[in-house]
N, C-alpha and C. Protein backbone atom coordinates (compact mmCIF):
# COMPACT_ATOMS: atom_id res chain seq x y z
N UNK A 1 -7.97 -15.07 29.32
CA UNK A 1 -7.43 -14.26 28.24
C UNK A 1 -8.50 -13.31 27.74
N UNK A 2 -8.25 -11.98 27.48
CA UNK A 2 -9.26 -10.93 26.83
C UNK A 2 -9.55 -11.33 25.55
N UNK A 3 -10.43 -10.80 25.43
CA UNK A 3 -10.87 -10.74 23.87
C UNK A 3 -10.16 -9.61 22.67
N UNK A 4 -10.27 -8.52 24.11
CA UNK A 4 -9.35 -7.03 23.42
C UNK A 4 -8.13 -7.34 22.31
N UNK A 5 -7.80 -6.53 21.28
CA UNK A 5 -6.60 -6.92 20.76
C UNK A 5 -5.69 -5.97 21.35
N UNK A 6 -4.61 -6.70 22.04
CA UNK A 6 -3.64 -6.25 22.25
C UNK A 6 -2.16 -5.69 21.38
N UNK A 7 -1.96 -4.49 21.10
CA UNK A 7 -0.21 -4.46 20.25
C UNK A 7 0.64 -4.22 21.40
N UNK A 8 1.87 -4.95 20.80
CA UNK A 8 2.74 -5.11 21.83
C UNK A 8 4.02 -4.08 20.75
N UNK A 9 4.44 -3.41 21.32
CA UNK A 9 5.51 -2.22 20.85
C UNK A 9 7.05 -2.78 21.30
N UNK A 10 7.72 -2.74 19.96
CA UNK A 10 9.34 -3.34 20.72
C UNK A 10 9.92 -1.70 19.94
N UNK A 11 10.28 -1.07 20.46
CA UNK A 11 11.18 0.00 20.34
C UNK A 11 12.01 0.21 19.27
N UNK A 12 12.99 -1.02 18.91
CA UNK A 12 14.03 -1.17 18.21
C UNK A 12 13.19 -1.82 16.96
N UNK A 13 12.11 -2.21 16.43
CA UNK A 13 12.10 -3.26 15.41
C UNK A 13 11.19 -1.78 14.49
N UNK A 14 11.64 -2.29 13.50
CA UNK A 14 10.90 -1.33 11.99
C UNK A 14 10.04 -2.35 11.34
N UNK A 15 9.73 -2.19 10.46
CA UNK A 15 9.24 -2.83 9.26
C UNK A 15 10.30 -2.72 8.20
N UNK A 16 10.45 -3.52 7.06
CA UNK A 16 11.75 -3.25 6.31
C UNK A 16 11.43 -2.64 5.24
N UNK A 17 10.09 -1.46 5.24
CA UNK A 17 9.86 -0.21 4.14
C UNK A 17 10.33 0.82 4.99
N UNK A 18 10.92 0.82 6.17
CA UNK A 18 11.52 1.73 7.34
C UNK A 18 12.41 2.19 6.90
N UNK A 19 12.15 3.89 6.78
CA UNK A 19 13.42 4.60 6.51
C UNK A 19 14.32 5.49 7.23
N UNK A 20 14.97 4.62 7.88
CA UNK A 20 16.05 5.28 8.85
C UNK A 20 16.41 6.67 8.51
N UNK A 21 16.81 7.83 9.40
CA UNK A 21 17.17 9.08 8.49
C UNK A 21 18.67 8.73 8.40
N UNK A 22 19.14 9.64 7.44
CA UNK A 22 20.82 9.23 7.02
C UNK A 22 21.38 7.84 6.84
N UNK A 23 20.45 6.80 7.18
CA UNK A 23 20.67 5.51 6.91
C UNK A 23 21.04 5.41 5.23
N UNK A 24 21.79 4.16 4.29
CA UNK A 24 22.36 4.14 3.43
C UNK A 24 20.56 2.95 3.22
N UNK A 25 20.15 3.66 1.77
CA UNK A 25 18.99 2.64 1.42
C UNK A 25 19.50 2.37 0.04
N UNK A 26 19.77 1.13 -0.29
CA UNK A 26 19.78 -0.12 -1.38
C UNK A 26 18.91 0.28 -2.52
N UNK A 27 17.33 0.50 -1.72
CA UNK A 27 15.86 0.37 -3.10
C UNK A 27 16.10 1.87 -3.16
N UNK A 28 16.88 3.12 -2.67
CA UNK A 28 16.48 4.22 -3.11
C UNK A 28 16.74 4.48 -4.99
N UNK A 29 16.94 4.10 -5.68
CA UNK A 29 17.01 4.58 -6.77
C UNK A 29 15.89 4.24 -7.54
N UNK A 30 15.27 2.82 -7.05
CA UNK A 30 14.31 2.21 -7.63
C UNK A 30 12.97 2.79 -6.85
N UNK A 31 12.89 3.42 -6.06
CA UNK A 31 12.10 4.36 -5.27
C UNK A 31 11.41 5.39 -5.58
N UNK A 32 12.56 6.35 -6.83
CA UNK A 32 13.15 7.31 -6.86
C UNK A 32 12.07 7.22 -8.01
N UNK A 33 12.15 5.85 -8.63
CA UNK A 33 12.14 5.67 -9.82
C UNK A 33 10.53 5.87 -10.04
N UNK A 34 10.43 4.60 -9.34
CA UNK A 34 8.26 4.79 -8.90
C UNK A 34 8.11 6.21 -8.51
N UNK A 35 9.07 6.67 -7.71
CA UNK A 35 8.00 7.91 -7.11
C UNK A 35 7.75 9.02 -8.35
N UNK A 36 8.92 8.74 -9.33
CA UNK A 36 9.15 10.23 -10.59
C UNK A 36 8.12 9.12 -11.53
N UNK A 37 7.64 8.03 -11.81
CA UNK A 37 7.19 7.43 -13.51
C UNK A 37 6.18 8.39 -13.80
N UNK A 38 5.57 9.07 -14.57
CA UNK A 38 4.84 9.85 -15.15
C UNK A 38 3.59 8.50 -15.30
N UNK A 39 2.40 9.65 -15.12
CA UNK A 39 1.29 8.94 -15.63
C UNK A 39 0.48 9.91 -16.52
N UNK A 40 0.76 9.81 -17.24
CA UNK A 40 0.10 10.26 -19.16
C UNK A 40 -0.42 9.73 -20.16
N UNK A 41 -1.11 8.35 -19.59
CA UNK A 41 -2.00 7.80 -20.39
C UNK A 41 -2.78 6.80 -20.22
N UNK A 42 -4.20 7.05 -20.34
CA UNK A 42 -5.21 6.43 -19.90
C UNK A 42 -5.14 4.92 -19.33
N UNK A 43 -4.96 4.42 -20.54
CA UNK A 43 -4.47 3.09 -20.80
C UNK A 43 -3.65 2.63 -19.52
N UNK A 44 -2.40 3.28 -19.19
CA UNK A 44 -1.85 3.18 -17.84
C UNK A 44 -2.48 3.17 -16.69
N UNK A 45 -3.16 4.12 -16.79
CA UNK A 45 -3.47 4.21 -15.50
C UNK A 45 -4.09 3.53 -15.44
N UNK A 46 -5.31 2.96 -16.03
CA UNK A 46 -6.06 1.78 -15.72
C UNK A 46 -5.83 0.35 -15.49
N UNK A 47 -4.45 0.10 -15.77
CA UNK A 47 -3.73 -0.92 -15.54
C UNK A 47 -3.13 -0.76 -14.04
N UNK A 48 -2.55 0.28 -13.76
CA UNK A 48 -1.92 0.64 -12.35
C UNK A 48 -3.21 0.25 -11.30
N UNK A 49 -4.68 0.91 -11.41
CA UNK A 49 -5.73 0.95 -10.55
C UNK A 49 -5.89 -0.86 -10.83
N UNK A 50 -6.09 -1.24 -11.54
CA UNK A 50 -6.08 -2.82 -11.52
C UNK A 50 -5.12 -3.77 -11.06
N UNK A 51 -4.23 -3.45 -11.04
CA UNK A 51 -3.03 -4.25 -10.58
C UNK A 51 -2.98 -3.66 -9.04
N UNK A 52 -2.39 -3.17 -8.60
CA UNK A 52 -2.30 -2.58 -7.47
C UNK A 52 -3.80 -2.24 -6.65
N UNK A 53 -3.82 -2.96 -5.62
CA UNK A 53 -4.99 -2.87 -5.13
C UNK A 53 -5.26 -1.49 -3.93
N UNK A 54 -6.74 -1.55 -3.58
CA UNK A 54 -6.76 -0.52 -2.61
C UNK A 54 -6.65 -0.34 -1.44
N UNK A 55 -7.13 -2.15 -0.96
CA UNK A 55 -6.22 -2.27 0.23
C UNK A 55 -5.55 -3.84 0.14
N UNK A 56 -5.15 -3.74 1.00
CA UNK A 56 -4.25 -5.21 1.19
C UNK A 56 -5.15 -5.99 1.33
N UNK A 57 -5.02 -6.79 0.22
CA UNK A 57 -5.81 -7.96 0.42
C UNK A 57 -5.52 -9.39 1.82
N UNK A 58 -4.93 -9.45 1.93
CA UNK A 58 -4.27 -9.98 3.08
C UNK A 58 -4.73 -9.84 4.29
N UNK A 59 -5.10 -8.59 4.66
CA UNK A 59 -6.00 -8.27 5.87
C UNK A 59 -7.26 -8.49 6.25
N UNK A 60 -6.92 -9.43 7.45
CA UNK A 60 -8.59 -10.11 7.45
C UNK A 60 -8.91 -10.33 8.71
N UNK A 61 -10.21 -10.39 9.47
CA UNK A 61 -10.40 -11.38 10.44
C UNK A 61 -10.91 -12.47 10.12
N UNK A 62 -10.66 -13.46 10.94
CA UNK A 62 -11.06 -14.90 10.99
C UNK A 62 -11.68 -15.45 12.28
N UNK A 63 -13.02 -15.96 12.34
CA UNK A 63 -13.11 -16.37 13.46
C UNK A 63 -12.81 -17.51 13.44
N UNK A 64 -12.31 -18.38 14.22
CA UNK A 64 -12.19 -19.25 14.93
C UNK A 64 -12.28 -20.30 16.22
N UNK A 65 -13.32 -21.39 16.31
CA UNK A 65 -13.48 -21.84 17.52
C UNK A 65 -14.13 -20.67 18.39
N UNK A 66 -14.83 -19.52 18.12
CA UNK A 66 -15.56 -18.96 18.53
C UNK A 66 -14.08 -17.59 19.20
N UNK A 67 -13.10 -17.72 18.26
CA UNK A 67 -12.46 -16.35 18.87
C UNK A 67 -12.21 -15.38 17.52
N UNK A 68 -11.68 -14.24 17.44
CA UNK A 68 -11.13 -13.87 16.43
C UNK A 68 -10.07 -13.95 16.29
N UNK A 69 -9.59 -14.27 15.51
CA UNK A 69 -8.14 -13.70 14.79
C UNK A 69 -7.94 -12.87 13.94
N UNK A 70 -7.41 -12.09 13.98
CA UNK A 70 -6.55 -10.69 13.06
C UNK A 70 -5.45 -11.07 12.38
N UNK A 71 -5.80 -10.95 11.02
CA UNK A 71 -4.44 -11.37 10.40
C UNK A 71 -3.98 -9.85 10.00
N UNK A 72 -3.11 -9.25 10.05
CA UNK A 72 -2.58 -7.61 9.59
C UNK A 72 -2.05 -7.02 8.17
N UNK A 73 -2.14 -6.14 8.17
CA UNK A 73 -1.96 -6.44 6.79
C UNK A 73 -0.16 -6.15 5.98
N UNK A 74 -0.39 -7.22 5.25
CA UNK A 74 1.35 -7.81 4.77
C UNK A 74 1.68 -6.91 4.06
N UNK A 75 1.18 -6.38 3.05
CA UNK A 75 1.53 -5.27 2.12
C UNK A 75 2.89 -4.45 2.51
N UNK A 76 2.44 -3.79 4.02
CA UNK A 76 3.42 -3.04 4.75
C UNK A 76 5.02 -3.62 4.30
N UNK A 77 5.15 -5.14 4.08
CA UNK A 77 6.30 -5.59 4.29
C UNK A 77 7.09 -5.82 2.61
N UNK A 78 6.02 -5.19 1.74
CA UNK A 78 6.73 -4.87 1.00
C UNK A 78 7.21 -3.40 0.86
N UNK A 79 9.27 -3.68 0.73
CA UNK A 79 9.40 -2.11 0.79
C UNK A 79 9.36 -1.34 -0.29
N UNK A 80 8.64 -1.80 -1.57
CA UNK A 80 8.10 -0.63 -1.83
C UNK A 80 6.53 -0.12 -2.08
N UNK A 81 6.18 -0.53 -1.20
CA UNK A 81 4.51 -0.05 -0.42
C UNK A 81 4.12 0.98 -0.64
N UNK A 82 4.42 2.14 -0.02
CA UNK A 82 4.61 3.66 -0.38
C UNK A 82 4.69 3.87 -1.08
N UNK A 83 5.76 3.58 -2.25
CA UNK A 83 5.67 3.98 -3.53
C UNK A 83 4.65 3.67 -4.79
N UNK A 84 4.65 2.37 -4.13
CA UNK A 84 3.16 1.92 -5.44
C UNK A 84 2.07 2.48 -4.70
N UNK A 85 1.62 2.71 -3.70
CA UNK A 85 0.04 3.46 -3.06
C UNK A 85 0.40 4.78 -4.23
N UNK A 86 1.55 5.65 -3.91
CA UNK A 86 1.91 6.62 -4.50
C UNK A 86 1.25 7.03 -6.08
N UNK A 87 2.10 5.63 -6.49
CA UNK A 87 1.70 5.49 -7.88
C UNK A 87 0.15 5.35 -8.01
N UNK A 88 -0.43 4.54 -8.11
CA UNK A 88 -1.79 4.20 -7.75
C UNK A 88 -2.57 5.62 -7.34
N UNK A 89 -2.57 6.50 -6.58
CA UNK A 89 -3.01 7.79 -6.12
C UNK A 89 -3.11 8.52 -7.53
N UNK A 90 -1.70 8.36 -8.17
CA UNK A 90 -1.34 9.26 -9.18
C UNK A 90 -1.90 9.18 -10.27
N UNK A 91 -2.63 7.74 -10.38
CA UNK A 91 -3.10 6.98 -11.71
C UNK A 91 -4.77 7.44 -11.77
N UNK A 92 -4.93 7.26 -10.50
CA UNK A 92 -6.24 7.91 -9.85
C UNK A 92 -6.47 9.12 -10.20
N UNK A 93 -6.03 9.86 -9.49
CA UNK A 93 -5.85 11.79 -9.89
C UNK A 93 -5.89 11.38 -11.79
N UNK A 94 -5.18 10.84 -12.38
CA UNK A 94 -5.07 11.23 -13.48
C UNK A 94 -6.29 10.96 -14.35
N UNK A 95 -6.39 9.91 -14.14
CA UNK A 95 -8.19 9.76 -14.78
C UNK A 95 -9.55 10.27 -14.34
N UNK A 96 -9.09 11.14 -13.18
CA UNK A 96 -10.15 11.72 -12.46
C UNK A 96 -10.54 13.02 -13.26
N UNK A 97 -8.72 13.49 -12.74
CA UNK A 97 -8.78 15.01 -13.45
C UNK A 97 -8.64 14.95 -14.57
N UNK A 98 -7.88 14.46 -15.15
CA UNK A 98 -7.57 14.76 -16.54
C UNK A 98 -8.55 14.07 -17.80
N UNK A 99 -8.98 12.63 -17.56
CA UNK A 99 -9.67 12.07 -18.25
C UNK A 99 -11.14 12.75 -18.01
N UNK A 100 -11.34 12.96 -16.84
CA UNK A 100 -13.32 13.21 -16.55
C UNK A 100 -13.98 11.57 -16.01
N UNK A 101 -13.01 11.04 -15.79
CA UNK A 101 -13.46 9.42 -15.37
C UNK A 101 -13.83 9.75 -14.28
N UNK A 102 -15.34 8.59 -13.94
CA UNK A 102 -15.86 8.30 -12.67
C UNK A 102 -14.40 7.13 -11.96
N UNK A 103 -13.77 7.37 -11.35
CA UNK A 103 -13.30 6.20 -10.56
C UNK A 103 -13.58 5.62 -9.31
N UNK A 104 -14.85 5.56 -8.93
CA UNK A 104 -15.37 4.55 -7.73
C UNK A 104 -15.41 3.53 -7.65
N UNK A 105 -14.82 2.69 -8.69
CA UNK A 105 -14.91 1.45 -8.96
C UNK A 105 -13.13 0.78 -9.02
N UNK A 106 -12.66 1.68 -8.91
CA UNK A 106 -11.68 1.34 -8.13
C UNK A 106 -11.07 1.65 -6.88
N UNK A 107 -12.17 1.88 -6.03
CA UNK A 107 -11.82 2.65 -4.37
C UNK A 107 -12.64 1.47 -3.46
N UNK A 108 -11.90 1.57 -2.57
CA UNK A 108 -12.14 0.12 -1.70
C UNK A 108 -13.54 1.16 -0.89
């Protein structure tokens, strides 16, 4: 067996933050919702950069018995992923630009 990591591609399978085009989506309103929330105040945003992380914590290697393992990262499988990075970006920008905040201390 290689050491290489191999991905194996199935054609038909998504992730379930997958947005089919013209497909009928369930979370779009709540989507809609994260993607429009305004960020206008400090206080917020510093809660958003704290809560919401920068990367998936979840993602890791592990060695084992002298091999690695790759665990990937889960985040993806929440569907609304995109939208909170989104948010989070936005919370960012806002204390950057608008406040004059250093934010490196919340960047992975």
């Amino acid at each position: 067996m290689s050491s290489t990591h191999t991905h194996h591609h199935h054609p038909n399978f998504h992730p379930p933050n997958y947005k089919q085009p013209g497909a009928f989506d369930v979370l779009r309103p709540l989507r809609r919702w994260v993607d429009n929330f305004p960020v206008k105040n400090a206080r917020f945003a510093h809660v958003v950069c704290q809560l919401i992380p920068c990367c998936c914590p979840f993602e890791r290697n592990i060695n084992l018995f002298g091999r690695t393992i790759h665990i990937p990262a889960l985040c993806k499988l929440n569907p609304l992923y995109d939208e909170f990075v989104g948010l989070r970006f936005r919370a960012l920008s806002y204390l950057a630009d608008e406040c004059g905040e250093d934010v490196t201390k919340y960047i992975c």
